[in-house]
Protein backbone atom coordinates (compact mmCIF):
# COMPACT_ATOMS: atom_id res chain seq x y z
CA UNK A 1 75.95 9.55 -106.28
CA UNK A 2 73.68 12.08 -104.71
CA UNK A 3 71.01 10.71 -102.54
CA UNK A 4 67.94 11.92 -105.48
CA UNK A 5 69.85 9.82 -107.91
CA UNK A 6 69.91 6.90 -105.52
CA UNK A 7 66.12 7.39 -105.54
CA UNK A 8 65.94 7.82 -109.02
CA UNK A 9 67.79 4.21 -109.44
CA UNK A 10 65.68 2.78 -106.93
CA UNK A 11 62.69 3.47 -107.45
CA UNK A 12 62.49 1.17 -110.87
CA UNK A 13 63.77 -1.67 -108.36
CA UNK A 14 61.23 -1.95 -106.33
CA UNK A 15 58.91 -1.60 -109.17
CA UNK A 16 60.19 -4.58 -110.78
CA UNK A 17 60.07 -6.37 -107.32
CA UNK A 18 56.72 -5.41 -106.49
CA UNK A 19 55.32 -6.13 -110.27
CA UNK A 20 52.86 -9.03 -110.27
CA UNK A 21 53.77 -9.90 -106.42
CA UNK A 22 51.01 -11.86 -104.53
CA UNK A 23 53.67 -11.86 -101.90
CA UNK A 24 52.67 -9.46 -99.35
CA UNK A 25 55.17 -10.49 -96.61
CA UNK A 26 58.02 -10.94 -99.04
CA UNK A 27 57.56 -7.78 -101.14
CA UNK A 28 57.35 -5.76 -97.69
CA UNK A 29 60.95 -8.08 -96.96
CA UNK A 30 62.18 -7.14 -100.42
CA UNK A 31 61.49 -3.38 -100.69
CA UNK A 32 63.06 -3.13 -96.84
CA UNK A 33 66.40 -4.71 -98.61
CA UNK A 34 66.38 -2.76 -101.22
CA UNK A 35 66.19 0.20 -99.54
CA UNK A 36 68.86 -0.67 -96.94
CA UNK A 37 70.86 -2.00 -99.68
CA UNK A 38 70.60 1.75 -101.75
CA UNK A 39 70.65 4.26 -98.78
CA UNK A 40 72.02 2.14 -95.98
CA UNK A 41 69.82 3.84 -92.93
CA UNK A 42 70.11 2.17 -89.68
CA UNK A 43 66.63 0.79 -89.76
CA UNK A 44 64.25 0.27 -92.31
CA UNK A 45 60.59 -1.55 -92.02
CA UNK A 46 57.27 -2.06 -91.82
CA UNK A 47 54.33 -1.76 -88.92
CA UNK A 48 50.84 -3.23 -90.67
CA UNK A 49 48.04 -2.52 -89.13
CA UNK A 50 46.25 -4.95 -87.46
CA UNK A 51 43.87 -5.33 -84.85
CA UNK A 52 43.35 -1.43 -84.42
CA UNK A 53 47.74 -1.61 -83.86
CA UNK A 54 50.65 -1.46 -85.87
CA UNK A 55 52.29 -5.26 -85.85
CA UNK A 56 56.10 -5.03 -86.55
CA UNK A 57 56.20 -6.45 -89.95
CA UNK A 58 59.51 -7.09 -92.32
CA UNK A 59 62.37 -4.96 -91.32
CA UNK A 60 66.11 -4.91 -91.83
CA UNK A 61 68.24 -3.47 -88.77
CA UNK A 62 68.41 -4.28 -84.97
CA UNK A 63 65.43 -5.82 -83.12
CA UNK A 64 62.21 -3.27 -82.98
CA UNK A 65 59.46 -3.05 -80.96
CA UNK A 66 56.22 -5.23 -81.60
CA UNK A 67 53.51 -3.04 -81.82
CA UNK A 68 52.72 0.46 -81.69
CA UNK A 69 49.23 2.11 -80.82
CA UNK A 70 46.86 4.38 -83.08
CA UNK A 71 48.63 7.67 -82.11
CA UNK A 72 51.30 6.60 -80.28
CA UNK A 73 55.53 7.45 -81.35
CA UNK A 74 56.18 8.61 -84.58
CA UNK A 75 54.57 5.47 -86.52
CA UNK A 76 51.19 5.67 -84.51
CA UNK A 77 51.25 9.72 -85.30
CA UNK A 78 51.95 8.90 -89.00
CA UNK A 79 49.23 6.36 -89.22
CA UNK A 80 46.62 8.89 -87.46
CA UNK A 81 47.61 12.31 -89.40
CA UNK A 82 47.77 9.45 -92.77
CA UNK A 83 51.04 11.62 -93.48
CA UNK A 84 54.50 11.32 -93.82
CA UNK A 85 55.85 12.39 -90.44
CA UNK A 86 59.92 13.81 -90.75
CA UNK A 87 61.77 14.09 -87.32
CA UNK A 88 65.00 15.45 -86.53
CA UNK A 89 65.66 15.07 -83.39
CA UNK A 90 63.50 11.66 -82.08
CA UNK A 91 64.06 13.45 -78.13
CA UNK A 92 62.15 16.39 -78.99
CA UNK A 93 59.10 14.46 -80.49
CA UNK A 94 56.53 14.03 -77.74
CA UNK A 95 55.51 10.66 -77.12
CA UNK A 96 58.50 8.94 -78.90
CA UNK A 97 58.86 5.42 -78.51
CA UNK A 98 62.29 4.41 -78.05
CA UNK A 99 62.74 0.84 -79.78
CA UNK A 100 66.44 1.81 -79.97
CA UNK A 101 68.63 4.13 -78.08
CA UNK A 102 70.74 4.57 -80.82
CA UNK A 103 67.81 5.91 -83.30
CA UNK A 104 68.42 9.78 -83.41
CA UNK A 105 65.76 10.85 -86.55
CA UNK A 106 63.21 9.10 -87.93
CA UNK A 107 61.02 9.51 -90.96
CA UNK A 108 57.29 7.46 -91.15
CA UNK A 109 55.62 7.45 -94.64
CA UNK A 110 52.25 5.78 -94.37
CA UNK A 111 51.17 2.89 -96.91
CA UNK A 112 47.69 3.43 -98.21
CA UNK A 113 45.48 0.91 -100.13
CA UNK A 114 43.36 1.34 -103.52
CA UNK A 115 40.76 3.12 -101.29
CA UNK A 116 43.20 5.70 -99.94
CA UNK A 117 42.98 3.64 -95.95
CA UNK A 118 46.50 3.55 -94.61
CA UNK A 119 47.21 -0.52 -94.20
CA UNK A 120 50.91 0.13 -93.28
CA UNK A 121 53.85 2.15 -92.42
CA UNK A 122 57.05 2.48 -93.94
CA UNK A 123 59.63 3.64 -90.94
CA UNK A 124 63.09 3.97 -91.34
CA UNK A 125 65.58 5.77 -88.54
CA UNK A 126 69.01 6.91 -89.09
CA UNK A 127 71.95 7.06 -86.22
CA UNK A 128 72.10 10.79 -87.13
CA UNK A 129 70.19 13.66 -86.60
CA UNK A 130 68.60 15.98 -88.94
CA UNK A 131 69.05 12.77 -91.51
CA UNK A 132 65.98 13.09 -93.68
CA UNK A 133 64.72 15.93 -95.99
CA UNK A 134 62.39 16.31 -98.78
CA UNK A 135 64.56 14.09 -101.28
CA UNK A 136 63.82 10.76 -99.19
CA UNK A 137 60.32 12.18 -98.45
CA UNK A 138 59.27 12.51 -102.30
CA UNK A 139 61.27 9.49 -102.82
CA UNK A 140 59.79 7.45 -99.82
CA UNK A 141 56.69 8.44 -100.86
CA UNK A 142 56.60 7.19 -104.59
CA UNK A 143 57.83 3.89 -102.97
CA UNK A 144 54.64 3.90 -100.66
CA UNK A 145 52.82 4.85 -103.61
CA UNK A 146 53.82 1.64 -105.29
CA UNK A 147 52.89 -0.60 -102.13
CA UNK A 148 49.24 0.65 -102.77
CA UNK A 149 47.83 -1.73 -104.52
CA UNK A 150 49.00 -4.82 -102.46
């Protein structure tokens, strides 16, 4: 299965998981399974802004790093530009927080609410470099798109 048609069969997934959720802590927990479960990346989760920081939310993969300033790594840049943010190579991105040494690309896709304010990130990393292209960030995207009204 390509990786668009794993989006295409995800994407209706998370949907359904999300659909009628008051669950803000489990659908973040749920769509982080889901998309570990469909694309296997070494690290998928969420950083929620709080307190003018991103708090490490739900996540699937090894332990991560608690929070993460306005600005700051990949996540922080994300959550300032409110844009997905592609990397492939996380040594050449200035300012790149190192929660793992065994992250080598990273893509950040930033959650916004009903009013368009970015409430959260979606981060996921991959072992390899040069992992992530324009499939997962059109597919990424939609799934952010769906977290929106949360």
């Amino acid at each position: 299965m390509t990786k668009k048609e794993k989006y295409e069969e995800l994407l209706p997934q998370i949907e359904a998981l999300i659909e009628g959720e008051t669950n803000v802590v489990g659908v973040l927990a749920n769509v982080s399974a889901a998309i570990r479960s469909s694309l296997g990346y070494f690290w998928i989760g969420f950083y929620v802004v709080k307190n003018d920081v991103l708090q490490l939310g739900p996540f699937q993969g090894d332990v991560a790093c608690y929070t993460i300033p306005f600005g700051k790594g990949v996540c922080g840049a994300a959550w300032e530009r409110e844009e997905t943010v592609v990397v492939k190579d996380v040594e050449e991105f200035p300012g790149h927080i190192a929660c793992s040494s065994l992250s080598r690309s990273e893509i950040v896709v930033p959650v916004k609410d009903l009013a368009g304010i970015v409430w959260a990130v979606l981060d996921i990393d991959s072992t390899n470099l040069a992992e992530f292209d324009e499939t997962d960030k059109d597919g990424l995207e939609q799934i952010a798109a769906l977290l929106s009204g949360l």
